[in-house]
C-alpha atoms as a PDB file:
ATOM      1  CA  UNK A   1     -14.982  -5.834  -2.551  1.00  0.00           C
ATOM      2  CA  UNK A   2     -13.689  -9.036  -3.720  1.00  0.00           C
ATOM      3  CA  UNK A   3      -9.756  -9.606  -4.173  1.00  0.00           C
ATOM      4  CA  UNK A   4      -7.570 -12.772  -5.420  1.00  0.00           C
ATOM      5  CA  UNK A   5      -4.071 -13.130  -4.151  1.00  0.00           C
ATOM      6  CA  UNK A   6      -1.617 -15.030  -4.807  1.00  0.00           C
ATOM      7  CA  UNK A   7       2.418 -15.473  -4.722  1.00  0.00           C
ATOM      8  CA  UNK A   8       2.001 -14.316  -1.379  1.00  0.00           C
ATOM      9  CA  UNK A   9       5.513 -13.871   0.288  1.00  0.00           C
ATOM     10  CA  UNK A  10       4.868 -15.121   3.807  1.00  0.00           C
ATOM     11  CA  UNK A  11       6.972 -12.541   5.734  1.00  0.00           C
ATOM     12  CA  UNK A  12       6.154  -9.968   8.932  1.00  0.00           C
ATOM     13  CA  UNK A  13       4.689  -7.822   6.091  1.00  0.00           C
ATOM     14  CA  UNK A  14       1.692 -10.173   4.739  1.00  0.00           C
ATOM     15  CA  UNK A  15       1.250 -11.041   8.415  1.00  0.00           C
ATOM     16  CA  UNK A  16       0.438  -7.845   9.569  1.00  0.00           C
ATOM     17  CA  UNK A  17      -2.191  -6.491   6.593  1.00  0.00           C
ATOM     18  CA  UNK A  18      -4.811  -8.865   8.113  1.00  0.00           C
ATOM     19  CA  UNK A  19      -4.235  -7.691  11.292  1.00  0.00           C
ATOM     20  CA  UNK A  20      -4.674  -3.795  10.437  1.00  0.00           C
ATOM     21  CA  UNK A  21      -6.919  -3.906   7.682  1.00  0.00           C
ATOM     22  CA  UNK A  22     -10.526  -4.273   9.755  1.00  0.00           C
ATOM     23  CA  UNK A  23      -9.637  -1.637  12.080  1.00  0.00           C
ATOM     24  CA  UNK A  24      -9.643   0.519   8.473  1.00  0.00           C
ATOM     25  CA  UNK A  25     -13.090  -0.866   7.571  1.00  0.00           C
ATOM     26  CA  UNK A  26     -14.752  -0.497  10.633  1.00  0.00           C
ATOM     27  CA  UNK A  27     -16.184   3.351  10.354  1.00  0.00           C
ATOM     28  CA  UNK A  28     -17.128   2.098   7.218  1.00  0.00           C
ATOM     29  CA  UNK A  29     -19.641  -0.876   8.344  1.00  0.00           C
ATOM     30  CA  UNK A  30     -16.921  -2.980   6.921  1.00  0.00           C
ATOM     31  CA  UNK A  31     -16.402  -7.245   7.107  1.00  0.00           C
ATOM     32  CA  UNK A  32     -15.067 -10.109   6.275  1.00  0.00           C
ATOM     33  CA  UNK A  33     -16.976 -12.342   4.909  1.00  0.00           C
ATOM     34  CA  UNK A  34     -14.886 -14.317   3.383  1.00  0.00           C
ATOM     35  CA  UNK A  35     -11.141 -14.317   3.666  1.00  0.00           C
ATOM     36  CA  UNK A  36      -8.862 -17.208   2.402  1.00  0.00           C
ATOM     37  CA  UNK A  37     -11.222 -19.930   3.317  1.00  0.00           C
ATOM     38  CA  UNK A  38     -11.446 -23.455   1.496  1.00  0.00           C
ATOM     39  CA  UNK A  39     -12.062 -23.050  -2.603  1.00  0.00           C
ATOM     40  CA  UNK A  40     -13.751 -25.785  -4.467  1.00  0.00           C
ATOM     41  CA  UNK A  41     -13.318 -24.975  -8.129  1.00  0.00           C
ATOM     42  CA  UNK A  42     -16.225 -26.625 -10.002  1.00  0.00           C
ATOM     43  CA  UNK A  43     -15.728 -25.249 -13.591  1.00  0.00           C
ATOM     44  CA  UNK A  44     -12.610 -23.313 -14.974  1.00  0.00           C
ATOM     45  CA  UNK A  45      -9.247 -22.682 -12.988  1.00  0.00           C
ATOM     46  CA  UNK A  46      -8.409 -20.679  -9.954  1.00  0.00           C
ATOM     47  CA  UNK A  47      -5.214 -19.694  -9.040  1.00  0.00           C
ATOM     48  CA  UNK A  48      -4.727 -18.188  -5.411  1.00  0.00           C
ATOM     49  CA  UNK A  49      -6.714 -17.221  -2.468  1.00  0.00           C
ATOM     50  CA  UNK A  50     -10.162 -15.027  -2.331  1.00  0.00           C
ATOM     51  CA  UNK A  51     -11.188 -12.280  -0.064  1.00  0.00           C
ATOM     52  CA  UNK A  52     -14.426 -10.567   0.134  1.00  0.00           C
ATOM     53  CA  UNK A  53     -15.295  -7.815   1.938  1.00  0.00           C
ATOM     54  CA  UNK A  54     -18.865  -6.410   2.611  1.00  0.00           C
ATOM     55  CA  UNK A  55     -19.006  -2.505   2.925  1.00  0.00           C
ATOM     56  CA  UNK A  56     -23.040  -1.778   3.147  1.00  0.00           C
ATOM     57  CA  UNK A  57     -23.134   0.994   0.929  1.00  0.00           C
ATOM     58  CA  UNK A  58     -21.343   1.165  -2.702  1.00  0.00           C
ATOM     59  CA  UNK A  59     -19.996   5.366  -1.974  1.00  0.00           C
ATOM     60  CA  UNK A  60     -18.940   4.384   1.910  1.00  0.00           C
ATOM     61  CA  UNK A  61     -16.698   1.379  -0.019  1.00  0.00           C
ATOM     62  CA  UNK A  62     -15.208   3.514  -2.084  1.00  0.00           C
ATOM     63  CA  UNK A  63     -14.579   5.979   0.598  1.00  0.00           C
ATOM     64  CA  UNK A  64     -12.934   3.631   3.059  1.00  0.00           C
ATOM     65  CA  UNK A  65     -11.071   2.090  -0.067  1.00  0.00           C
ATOM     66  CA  UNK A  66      -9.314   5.916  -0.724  1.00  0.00           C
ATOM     67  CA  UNK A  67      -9.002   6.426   2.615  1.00  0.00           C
ATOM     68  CA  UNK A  68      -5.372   7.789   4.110  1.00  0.00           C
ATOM     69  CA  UNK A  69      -5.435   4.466   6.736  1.00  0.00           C
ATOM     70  CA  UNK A  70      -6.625   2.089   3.619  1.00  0.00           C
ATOM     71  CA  UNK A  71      -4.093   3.493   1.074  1.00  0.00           C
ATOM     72  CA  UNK A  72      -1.369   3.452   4.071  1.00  0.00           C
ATOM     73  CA  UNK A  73      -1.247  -0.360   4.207  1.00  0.00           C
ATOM     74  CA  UNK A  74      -1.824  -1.161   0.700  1.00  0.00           C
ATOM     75  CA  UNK A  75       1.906  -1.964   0.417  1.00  0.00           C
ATOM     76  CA  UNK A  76       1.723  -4.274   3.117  1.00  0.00           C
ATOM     77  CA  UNK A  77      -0.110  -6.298   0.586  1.00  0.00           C
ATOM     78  CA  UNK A  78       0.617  -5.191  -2.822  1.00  0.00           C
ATOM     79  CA  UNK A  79       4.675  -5.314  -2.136  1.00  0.00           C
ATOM     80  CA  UNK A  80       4.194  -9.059  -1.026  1.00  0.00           C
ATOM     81  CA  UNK A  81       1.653 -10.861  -3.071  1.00  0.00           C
ATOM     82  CA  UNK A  82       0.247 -10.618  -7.042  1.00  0.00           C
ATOM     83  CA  UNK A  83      -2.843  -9.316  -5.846  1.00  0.00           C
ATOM     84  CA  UNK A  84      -6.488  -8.311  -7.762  1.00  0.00           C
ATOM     85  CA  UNK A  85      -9.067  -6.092  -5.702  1.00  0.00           C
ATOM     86  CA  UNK A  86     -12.053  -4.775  -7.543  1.00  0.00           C
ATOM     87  CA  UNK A  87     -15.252  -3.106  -6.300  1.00  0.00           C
ATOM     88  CA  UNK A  88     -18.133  -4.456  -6.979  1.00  0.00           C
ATOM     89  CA  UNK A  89     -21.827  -3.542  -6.584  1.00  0.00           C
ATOM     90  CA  UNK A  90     -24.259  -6.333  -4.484  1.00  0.00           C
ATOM     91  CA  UNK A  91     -27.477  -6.531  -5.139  1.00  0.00           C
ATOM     92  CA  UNK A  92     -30.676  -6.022  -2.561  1.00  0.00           C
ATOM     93  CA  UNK A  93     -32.595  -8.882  -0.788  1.00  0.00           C
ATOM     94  CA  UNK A  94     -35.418  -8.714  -3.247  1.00  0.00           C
ATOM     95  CA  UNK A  95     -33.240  -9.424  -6.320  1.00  0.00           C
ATOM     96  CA  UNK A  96     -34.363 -11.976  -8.326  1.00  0.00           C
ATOM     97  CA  UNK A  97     -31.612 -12.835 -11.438  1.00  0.00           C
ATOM     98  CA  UNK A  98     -34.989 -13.862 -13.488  1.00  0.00           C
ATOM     99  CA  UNK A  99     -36.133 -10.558 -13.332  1.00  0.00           C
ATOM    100  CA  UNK A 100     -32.670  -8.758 -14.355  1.00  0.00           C
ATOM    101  CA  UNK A 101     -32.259 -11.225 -17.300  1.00  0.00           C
ATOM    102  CA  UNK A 102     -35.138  -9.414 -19.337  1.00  0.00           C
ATOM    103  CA  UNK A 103     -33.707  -6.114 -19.037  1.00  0.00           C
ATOM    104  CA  UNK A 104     -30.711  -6.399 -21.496  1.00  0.00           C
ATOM    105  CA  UNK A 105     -32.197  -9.305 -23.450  1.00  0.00           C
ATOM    106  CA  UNK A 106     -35.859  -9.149 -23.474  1.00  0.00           C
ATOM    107  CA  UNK A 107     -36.741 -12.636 -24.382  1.00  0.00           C
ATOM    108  CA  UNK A 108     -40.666 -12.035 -24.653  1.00  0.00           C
ATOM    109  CA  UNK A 109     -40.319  -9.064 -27.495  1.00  0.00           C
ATOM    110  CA  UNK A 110     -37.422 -10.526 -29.449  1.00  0.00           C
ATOM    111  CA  UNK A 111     -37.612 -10.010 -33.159  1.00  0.00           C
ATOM    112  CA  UNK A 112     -38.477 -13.390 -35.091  1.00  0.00           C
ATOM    113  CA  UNK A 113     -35.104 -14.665 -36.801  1.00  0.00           C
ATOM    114  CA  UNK A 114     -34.890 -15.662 -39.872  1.00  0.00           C
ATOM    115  CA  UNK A 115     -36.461 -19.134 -41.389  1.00  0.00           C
ATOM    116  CA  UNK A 116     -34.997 -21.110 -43.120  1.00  0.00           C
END
């Protein structure tokens, strides 16, 4: 899961989402791997802060995401910040972005443009 906050109200609230949310990912294999640390923009703009979370398996994220002690601290985070979370599928250890490339734009059997 990846989220970008920002406008985040610093109040008792915000303070205590951190603090309850990896209890809530833990039967779910659930970390941090990145949360708030140092961004270096290199191309574009970047408003806010990013957290990523690593839940193993794409159904156990979504799971732990509509779970009752997920959804019950949502607020703490949602009624304090402008906030974006998304799911998002990883990819295995054997991915190579080479190979994946030629699957939606298979650069060997293109059709010949026109000439001109």
């Amino acid at each position: 899961m990846i989220g970008n906050l920002e406008n985040v109200a610093i109040c008792p609230e915000i303070a205590e989402y951190p603090e309850r949310i990896k209890a809530t990912m833990a039967p779910y294999g659930g970390r941090f791997l990145v949360h708030g640390g140092r961004l270096v923009v290199h191309e574009g703009t970047w408003n806010g802060g990013i957290v990523i979370l690593e839940i193993p398996d794409p159904t156990r994220a979504q799971e732990w995401y509509e779970s009752p002690d997920c959804q019950a601290i949502l607020p703490l985070r949602t009624e304090h910040s402008t906030s974006m979370a998304a799911l998002v599928e990883g990819v295995p250890d054997s991915y190579r972005a080479s190979d994946e490339i030629r699957q939606p734009f298979p650069l060997h059997n293109a059709p010949a443009g026109p000439t001109n």
